[in-house]
Each structure stands twice: as C-alpha cells, then as structure tokens.
PDB file of N, CA and C in Angstrom:
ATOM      1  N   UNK A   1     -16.759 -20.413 -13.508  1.00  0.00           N
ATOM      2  CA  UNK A   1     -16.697 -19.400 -12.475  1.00  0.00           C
ATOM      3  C   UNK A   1     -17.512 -18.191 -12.938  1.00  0.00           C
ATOM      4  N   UNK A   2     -18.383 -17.387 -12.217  1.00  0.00           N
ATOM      5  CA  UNK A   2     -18.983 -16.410 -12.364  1.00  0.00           C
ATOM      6  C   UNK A   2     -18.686 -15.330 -11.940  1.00  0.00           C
ATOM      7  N   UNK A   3     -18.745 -14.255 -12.806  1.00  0.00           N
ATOM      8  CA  UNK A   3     -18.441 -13.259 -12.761  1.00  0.00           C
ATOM      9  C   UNK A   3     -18.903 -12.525 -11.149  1.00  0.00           C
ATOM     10  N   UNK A   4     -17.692 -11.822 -10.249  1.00  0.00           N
ATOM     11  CA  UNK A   4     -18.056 -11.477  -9.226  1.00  0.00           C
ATOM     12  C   UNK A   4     -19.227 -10.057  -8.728  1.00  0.00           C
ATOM     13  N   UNK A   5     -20.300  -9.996  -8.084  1.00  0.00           N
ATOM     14  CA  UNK A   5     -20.974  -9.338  -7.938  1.00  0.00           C
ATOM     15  C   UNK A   5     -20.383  -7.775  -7.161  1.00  0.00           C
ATOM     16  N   UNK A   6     -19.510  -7.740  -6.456  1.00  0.00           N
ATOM     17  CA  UNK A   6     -18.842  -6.941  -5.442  1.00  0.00           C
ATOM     18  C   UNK A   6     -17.371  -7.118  -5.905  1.00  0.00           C
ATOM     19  N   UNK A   7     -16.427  -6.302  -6.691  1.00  0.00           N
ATOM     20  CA  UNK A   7     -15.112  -6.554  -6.214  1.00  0.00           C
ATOM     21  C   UNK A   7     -14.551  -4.913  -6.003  1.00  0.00           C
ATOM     22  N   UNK A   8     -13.637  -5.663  -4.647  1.00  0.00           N
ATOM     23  CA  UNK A   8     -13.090  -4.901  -3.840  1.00  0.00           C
ATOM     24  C   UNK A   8     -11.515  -5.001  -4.182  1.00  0.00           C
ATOM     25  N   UNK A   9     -10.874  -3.975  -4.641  1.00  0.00           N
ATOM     26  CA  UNK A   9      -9.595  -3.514  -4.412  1.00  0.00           C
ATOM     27  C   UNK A   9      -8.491  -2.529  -3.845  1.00  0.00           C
ATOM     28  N   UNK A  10      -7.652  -3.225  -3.116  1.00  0.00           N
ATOM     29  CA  UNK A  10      -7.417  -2.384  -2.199  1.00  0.00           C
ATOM     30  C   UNK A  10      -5.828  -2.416  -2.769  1.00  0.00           C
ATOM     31  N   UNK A  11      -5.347  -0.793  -2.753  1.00  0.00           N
ATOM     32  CA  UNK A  11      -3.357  -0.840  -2.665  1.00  0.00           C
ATOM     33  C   UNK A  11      -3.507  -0.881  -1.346  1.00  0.00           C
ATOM     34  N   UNK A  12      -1.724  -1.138  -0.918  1.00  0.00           N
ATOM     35  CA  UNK A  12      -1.063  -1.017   0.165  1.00  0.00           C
ATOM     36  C   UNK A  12      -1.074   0.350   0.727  1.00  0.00           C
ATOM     37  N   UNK A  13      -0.920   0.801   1.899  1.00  0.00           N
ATOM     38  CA  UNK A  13      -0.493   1.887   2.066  1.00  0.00           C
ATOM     39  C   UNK A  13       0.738   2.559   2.225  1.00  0.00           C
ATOM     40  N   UNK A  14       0.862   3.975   2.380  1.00  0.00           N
ATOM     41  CA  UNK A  14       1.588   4.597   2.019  1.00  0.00           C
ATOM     42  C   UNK A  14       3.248   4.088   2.392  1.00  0.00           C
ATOM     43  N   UNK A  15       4.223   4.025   1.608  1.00  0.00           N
ATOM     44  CA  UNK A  15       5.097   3.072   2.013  1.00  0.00           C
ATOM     45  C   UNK A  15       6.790   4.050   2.204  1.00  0.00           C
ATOM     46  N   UNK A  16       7.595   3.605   2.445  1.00  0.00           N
ATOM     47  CA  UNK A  16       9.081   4.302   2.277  1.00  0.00           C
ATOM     48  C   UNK A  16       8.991   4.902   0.628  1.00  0.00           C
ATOM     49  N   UNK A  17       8.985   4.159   0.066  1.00  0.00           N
ATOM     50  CA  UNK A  17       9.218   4.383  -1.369  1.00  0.00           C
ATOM     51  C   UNK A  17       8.744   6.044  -1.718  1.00  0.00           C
ATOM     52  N   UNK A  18       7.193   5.592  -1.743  1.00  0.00           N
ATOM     53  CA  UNK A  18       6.024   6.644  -1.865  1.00  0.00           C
ATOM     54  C   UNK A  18       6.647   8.434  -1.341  1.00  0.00           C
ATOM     55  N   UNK A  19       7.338   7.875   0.056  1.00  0.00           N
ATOM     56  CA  UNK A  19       7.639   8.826   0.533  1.00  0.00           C
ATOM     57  C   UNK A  19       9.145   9.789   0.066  1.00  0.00           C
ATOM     58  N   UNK A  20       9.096   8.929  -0.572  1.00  0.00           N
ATOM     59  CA  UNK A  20      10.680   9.542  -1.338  1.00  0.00           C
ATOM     60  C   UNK A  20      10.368   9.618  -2.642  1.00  0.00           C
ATOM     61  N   UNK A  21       9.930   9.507  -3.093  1.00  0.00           N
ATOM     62  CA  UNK A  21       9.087   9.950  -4.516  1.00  0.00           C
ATOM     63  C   UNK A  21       8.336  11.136  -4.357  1.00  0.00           C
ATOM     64  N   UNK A  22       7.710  11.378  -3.389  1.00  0.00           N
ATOM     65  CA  UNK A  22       7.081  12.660  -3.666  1.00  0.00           C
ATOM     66  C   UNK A  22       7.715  13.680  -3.115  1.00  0.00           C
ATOM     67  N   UNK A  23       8.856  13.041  -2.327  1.00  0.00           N
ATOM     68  CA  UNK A  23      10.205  14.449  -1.685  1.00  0.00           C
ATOM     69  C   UNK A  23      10.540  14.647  -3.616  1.00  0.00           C
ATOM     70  N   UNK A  24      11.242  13.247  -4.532  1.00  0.00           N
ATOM     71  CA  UNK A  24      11.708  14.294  -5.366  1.00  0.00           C
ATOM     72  C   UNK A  24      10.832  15.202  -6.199  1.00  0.00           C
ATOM     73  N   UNK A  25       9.184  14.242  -6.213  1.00  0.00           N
ATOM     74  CA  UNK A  25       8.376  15.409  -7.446  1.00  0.00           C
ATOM     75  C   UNK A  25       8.607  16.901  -6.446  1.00  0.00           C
ATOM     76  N   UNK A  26       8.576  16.793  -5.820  1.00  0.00           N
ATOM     77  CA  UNK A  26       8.761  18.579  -5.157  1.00  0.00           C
ATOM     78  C   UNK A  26      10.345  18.976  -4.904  1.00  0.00           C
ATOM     79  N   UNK A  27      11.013  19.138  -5.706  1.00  0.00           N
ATOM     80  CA  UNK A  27      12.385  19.080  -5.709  1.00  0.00           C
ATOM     81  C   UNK A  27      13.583  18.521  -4.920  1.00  0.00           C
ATOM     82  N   UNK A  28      13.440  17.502  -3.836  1.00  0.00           N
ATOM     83  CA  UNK A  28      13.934  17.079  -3.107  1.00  0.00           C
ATOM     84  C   UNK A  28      14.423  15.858  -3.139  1.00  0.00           C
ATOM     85  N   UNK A  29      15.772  15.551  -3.643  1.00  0.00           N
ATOM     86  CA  UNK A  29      16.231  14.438  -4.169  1.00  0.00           C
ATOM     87  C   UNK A  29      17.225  14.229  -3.348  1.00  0.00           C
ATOM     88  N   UNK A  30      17.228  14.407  -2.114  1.00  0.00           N
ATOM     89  CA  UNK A  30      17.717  14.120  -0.603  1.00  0.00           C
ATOM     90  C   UNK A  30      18.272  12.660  -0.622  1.00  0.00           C
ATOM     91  N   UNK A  31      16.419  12.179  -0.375  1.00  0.00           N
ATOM     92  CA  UNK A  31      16.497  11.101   0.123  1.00  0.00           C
ATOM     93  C   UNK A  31      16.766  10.101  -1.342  1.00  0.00           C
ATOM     94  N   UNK A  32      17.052  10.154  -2.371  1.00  0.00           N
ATOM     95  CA  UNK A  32      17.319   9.282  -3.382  1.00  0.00           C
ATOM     96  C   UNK A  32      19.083   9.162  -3.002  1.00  0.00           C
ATOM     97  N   UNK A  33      19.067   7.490  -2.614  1.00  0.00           N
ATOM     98  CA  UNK A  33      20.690   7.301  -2.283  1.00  0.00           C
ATOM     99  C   UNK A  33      20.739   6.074  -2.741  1.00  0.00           C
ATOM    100  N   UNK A  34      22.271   5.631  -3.171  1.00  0.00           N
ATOM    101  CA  UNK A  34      22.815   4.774  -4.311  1.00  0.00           C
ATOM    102  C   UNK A  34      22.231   3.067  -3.035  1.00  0.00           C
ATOM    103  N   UNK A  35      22.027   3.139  -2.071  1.00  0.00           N
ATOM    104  CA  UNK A  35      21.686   2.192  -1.347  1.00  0.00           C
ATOM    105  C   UNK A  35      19.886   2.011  -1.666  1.00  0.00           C
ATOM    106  N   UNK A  36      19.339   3.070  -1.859  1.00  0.00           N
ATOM    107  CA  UNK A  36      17.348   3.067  -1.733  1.00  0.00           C
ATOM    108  C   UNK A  36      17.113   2.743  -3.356  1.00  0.00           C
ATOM    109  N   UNK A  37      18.045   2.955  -4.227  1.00  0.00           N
ATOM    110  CA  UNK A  37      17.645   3.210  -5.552  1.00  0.00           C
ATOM    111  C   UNK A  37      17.404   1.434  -6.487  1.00  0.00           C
ATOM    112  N   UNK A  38      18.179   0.910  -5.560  1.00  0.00           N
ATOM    113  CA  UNK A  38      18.134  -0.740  -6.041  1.00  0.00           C
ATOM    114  C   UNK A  38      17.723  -1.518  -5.177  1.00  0.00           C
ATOM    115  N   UNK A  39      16.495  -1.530  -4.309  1.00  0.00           N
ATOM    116  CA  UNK A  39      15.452  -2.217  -3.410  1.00  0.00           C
ATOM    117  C   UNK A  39      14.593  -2.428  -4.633  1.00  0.00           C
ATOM    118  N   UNK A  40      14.290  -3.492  -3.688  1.00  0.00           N
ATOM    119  CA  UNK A  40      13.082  -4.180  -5.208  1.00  0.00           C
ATOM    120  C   UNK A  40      11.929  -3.748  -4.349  1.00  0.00           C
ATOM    121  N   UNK A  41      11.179  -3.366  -5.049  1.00  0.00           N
ATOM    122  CA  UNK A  41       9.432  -2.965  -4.459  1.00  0.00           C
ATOM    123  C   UNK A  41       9.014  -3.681  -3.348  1.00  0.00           C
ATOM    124  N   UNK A  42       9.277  -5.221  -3.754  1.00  0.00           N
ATOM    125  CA  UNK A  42       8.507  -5.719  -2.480  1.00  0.00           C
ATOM    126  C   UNK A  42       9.162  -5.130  -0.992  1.00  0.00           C
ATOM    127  N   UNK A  43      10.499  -5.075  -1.213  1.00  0.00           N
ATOM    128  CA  UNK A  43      10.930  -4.879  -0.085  1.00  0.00           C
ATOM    129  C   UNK A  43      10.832  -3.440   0.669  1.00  0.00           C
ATOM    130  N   UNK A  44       9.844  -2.979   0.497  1.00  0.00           N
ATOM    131  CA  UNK A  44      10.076  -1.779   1.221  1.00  0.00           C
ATOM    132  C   UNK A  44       9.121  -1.192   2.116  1.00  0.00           C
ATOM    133  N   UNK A  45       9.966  -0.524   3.132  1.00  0.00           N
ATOM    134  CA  UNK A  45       8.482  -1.057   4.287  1.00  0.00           C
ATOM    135  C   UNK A  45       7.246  -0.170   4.208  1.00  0.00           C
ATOM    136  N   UNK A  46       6.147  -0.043   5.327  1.00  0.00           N
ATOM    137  CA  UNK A  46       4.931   0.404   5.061  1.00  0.00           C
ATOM    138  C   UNK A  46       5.978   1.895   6.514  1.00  0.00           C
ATOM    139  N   UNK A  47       5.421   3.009   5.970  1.00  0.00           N
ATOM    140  CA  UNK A  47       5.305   3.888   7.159  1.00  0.00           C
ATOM    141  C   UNK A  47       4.369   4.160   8.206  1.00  0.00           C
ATOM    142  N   UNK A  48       4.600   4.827   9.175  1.00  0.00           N
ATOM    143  CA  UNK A  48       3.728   4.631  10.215  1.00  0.00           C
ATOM    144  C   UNK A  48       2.176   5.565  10.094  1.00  0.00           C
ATOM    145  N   UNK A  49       2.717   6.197   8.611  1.00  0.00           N
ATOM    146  CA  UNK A  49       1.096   6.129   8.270  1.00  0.00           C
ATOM    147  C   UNK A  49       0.254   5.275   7.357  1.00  0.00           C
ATOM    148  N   UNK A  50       1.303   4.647   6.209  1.00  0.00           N
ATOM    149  CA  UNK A  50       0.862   3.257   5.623  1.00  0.00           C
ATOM    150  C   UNK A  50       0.560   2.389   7.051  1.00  0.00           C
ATOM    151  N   UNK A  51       0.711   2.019   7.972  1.00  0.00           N
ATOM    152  CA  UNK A  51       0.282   0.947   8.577  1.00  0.00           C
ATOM    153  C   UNK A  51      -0.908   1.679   9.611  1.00  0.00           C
ATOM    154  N   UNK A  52      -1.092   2.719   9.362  1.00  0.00           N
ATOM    155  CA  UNK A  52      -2.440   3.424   9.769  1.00  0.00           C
ATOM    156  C   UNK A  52      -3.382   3.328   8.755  1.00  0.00           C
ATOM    157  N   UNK A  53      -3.151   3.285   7.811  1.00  0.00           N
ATOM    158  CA  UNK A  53      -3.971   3.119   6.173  1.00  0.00           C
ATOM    159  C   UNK A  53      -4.498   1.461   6.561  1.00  0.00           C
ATOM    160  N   UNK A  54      -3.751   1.203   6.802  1.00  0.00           N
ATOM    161  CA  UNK A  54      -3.800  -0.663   6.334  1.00  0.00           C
ATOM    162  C   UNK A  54      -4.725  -1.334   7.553  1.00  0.00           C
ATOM    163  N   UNK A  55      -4.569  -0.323   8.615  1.00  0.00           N
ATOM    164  CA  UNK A  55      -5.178  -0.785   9.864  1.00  0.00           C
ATOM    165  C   UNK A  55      -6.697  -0.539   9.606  1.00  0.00           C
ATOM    166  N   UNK A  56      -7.253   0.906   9.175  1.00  0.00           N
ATOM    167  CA  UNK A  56      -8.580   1.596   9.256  1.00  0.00           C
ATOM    168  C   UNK A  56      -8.775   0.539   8.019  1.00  0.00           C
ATOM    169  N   UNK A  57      -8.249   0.319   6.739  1.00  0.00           N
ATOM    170  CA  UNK A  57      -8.868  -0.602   5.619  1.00  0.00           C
ATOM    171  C   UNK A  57      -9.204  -1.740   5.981  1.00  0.00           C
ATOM    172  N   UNK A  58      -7.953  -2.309   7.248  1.00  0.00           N
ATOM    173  CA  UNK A  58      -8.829  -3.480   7.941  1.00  0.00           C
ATOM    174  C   UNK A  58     -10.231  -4.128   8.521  1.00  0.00           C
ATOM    175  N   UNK A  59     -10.261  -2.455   9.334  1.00  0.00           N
ATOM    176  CA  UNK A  59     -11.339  -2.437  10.513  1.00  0.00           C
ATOM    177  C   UNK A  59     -12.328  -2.039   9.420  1.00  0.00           C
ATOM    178  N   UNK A  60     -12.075  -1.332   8.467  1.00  0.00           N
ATOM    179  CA  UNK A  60     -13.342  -1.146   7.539  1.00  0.00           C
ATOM    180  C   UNK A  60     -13.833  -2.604   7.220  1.00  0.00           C
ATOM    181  N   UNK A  61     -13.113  -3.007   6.229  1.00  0.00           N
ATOM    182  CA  UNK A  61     -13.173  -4.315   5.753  1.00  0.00           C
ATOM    183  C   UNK A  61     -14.332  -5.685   6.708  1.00  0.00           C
ATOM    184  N   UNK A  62     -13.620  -5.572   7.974  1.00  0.00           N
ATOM    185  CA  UNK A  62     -14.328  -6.567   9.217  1.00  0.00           C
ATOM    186  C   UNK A  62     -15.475  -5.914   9.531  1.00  0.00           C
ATOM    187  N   UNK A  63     -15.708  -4.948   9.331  1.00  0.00           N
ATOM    188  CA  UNK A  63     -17.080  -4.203   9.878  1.00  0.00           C
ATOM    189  C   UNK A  63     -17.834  -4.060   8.386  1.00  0.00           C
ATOM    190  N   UNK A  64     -17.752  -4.266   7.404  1.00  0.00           N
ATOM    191  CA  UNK A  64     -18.733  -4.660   6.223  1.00  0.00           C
ATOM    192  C   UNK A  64     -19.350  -6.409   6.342  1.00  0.00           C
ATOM    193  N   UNK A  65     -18.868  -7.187   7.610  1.00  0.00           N
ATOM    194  CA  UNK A  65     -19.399  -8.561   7.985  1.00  0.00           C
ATOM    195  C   UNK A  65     -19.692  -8.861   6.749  1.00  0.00           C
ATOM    196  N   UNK A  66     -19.151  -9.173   6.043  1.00  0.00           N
ATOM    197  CA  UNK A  66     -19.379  -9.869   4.383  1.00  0.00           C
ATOM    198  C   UNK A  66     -18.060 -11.081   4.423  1.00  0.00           C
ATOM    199  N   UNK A  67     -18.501 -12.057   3.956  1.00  0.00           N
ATOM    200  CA  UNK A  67     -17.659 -13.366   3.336  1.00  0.00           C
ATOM    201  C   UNK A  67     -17.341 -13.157   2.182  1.00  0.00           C
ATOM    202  N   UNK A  68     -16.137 -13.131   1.957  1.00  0.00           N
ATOM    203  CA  UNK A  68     -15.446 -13.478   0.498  1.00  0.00           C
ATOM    204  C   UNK A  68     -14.936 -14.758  -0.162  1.00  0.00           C
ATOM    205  N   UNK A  69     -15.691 -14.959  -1.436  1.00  0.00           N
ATOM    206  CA  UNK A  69     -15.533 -15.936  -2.157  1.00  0.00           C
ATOM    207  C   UNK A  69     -14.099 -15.902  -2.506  1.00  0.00           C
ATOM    208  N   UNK A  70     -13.228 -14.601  -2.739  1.00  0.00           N
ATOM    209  CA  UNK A  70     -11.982 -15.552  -3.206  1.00  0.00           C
ATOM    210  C   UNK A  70     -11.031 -13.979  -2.693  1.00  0.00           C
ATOM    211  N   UNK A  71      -9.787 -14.519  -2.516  1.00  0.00           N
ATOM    212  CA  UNK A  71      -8.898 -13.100  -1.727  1.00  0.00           C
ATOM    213  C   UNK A  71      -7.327 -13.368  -2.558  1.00  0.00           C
ATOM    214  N   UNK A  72      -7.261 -12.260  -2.681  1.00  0.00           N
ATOM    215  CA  UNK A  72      -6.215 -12.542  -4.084  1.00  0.00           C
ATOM    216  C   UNK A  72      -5.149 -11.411  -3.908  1.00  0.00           C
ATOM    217  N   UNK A  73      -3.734 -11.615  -3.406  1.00  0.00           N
ATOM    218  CA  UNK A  73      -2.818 -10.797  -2.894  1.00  0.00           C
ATOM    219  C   UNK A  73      -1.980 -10.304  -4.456  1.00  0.00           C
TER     220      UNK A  73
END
C-alpha cells in the first residue's frame, strides 16, 4: 500500500458533551449531572450546531468531486 497523496481528516462536530465542558472551563458546572457524567462518548449526540458543522463538511467534501481510495471512521 502506498503512502496517501491527500489525507483528509475530519472531527465530528460540536456535540452535547463539548457543550458542557466549556460551560464548566468558564465556571459553570450546571450542567455536569450524576446522569451526563457516565455516558460513554460514543453516545452523545451532535447539537444543532454540530449537525450544521457536519452538514457544510459534507457539502464541502462533495463539491471537492474527488474519489477516495479508502474512508476510515
């Protein structure tokens, strides 16, 4: 296998989690509750501006009309 010419990496966007993490870096430990604190990562959803992130990375993505040799989640 040869080394890839173009690689593209993309995070998720902005998610529940994210959003309660940066309430506490700014003193706000509100939203940290004995129910949010033991979700496992995967499970947590995208917000309605993560799924605005994920949408424009899409439409970016389809509008670079490029084929990818290999897509790796």
């Amino acid at each position: 296998m040869s080394m890839p010419l173009d690689l593209y990496v993309i995070r998720h966007g902005e998610s529940e989690a994210n959003v309660i993490v940066q309430a506490g870096e700014q003193g706000d430990n509100s939203l940290y509750t004995q129910d949010n604190v033991t979700v496992p990562d995967r499970s947590w959803r995208l917000t309605a501006t993560g799924r605005k992130q994920a949408d424009c990375i899409g439409r970016w993505l389809v509008s670079q009309q490029q084929l990818f040799d290999r897509y790796m989640v």
